[in-house]
C-alpha atoms as a PDB file:
ATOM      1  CA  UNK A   1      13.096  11.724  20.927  1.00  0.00           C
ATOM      2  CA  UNK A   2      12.554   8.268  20.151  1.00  0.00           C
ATOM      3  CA  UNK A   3      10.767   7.392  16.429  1.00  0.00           C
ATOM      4  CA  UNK A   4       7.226   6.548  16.782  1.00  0.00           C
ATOM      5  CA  UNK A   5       7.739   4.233  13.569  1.00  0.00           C
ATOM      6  CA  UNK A   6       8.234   1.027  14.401  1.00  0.00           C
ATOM      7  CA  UNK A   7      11.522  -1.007  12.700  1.00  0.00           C
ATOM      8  CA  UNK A   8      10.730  -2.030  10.093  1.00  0.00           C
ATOM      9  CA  UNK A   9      12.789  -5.070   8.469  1.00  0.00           C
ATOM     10  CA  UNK A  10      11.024  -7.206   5.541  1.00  0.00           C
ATOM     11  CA  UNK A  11      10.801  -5.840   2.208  1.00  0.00           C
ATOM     12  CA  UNK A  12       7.438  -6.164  -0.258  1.00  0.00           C
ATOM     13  CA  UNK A  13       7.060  -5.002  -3.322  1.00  0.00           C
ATOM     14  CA  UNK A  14       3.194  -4.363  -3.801  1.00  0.00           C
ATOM     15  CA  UNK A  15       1.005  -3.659  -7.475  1.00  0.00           C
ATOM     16  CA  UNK A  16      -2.369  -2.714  -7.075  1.00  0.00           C
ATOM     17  CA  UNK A  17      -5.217  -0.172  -7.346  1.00  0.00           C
ATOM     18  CA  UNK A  18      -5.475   2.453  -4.612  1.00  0.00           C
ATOM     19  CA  UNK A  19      -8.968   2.231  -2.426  1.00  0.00           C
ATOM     20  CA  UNK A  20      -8.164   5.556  -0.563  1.00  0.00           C
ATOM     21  CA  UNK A  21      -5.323   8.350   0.086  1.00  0.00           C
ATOM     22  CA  UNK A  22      -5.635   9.967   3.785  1.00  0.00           C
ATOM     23  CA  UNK A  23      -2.987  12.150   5.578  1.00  0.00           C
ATOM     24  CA  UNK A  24      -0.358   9.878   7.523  1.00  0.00           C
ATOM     25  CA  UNK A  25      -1.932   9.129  10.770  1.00  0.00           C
ATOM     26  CA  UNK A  26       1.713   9.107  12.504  1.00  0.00           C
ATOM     27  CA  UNK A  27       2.475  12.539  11.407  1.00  0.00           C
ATOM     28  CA  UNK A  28      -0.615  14.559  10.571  1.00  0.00           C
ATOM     29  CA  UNK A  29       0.761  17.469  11.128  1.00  0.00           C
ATOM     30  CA  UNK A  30       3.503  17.182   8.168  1.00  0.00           C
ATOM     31  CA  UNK A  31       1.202  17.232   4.426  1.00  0.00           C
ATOM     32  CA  UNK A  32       3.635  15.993   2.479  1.00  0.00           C
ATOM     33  CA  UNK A  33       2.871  12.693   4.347  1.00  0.00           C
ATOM     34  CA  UNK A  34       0.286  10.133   3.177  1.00  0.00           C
ATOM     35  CA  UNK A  35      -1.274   6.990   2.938  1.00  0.00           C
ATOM     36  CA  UNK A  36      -2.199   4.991   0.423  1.00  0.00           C
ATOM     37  CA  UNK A  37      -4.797   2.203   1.605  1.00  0.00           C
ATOM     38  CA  UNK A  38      -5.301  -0.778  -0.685  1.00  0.00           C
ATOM     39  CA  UNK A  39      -6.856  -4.136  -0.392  1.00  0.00           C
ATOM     40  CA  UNK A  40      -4.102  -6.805  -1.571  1.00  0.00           C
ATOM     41  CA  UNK A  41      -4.810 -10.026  -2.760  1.00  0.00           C
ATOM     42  CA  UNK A  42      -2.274 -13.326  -2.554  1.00  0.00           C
ATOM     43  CA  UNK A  43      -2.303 -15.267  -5.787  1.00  0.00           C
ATOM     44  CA  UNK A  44      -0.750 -18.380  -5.860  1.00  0.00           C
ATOM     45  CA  UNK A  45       2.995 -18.805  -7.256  1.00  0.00           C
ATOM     46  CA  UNK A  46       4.372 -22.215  -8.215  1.00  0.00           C
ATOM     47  CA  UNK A  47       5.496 -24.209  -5.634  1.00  0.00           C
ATOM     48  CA  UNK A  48       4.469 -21.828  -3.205  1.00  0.00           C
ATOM     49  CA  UNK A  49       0.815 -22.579  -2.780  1.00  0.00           C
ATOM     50  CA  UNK A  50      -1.287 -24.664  -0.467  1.00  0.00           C
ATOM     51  CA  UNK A  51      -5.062 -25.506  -1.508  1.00  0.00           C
ATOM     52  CA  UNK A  52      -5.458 -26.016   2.448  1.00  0.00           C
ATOM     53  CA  UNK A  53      -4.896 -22.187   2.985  1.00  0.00           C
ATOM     54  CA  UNK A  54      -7.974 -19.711   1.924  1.00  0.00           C
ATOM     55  CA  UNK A  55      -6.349 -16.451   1.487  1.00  0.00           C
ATOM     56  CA  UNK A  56      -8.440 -13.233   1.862  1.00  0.00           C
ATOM     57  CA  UNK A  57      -7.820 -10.227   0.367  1.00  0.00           C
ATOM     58  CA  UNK A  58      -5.411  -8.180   3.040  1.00  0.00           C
ATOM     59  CA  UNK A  59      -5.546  -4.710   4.317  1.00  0.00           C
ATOM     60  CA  UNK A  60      -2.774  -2.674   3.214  1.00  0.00           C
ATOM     61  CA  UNK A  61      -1.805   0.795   4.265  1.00  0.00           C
ATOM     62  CA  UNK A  62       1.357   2.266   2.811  1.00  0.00           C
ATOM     63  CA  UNK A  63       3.009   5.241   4.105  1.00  0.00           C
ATOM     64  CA  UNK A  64       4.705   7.851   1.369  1.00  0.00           C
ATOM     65  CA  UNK A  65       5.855  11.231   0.787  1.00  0.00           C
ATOM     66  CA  UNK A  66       4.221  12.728  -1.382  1.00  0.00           C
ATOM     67  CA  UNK A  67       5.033  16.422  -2.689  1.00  0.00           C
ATOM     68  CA  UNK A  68       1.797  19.034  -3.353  1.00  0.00           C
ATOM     69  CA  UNK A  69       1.930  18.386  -7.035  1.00  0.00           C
ATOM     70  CA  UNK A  70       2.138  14.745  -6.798  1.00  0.00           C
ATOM     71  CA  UNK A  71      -0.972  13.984  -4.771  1.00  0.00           C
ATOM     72  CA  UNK A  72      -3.205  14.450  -8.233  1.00  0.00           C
ATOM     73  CA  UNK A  73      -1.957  11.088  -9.744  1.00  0.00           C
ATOM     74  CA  UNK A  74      -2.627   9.350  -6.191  1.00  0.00           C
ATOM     75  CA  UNK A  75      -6.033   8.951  -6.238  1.00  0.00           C
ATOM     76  CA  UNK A  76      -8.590   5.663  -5.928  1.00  0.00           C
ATOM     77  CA  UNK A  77      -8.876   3.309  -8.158  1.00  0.00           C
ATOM     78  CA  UNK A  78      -4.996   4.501  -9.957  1.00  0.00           C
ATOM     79  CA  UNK A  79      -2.466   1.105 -10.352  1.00  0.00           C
ATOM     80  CA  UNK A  80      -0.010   1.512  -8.292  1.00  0.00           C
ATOM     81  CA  UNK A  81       3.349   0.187  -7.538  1.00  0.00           C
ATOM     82  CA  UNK A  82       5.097   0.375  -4.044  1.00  0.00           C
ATOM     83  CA  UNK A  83       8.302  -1.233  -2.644  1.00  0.00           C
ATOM     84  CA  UNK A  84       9.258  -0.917   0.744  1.00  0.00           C
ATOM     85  CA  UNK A  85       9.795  -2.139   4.410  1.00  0.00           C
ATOM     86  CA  UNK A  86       6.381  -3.626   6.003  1.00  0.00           C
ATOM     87  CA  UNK A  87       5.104  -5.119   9.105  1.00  0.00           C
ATOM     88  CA  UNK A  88       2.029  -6.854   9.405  1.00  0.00           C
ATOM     89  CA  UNK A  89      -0.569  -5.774  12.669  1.00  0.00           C
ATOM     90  CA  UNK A  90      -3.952  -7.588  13.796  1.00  0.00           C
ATOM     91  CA  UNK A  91      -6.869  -4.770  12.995  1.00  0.00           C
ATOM     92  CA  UNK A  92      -9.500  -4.784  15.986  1.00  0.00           C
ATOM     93  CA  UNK A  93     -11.445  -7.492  14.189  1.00  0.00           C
ATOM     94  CA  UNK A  94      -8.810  -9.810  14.491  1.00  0.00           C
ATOM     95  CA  UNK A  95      -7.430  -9.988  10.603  1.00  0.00           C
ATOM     96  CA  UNK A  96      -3.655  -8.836   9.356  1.00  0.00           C
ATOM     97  CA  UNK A  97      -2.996  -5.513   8.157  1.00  0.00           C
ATOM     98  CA  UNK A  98       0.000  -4.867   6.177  1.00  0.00           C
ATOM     99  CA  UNK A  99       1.868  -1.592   6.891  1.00  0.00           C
ATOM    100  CA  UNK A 100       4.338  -0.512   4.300  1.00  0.00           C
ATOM    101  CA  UNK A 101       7.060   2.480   4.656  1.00  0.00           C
ATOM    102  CA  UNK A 102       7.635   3.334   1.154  1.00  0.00           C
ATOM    103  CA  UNK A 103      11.091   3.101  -0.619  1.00  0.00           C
ATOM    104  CA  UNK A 104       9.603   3.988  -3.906  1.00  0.00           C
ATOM    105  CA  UNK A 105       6.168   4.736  -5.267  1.00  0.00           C
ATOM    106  CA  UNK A 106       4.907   4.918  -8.922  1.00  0.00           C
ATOM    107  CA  UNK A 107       1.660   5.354 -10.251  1.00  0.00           C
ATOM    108  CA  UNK A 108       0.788   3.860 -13.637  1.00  0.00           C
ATOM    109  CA  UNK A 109      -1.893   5.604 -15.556  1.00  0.00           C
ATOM    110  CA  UNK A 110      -4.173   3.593 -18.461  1.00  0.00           C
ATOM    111  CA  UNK A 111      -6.154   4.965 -20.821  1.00  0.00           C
ATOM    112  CA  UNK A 112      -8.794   3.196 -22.952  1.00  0.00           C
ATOM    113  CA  UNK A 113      -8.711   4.168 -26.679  1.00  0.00           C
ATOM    114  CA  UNK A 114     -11.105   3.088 -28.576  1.00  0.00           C
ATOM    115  CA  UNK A 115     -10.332   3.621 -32.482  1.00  0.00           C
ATOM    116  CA  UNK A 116     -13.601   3.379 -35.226  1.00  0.00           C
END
């Protein structure tokens, strides 16, 4: 049976805060399989940068296993960091959507303290 993942070549390494977690719509019936959808942003870096180019913030779904007493941490508006092999698709409305496969996930978790 052939993979219905496609190949998956480029590597990205994405930080941000997670906008939703929803069973993996490839495999929903394995629930150790998510999602984590974000909405990235591309900030400029040095000399790679053009004024000419308007960058919108990108759609980002990134596909992880996650074990039962892992999903807690994963949950919106947690930092996140995710490296992994990604693709980019055009959504219905015509705009990229960046679709990871997760080679490792960490969550990072801040607290405000707030000393008298």
């Amino acid at each position: 049976m052939a993979s219905q993942l496609p190949k998956l070549t480029n590597i990205i390494h994405i930080r941000n805060f997670i906008d939703d977690v929803r069973p993996d719509s490839i495999r929903p019936e394995t629930p150790n399989y998510a999602e984590i959808h974000a909405t990235v942003n591309v900030f400029q870096e040095d000399d790679f940068y053009d004024t000419k180019i308007d960058s919108d913030p990108i759609q980002t779904c990134v596909r992880v296993y996650l074990k039962q007493n892992e999903r807690d941490f994963y949950v919106p508006n947690t930092f996140f960091y995710a490296d992994g092999r990604f693709i980019v698709e055009t959504t219905p409305e015509e705009r990229p959507k960046i679709i990871v496969q997760s080679l490792s996930l960490q969550w990072y978790a801040y607290t405000r303290l707030r000393i008298i």
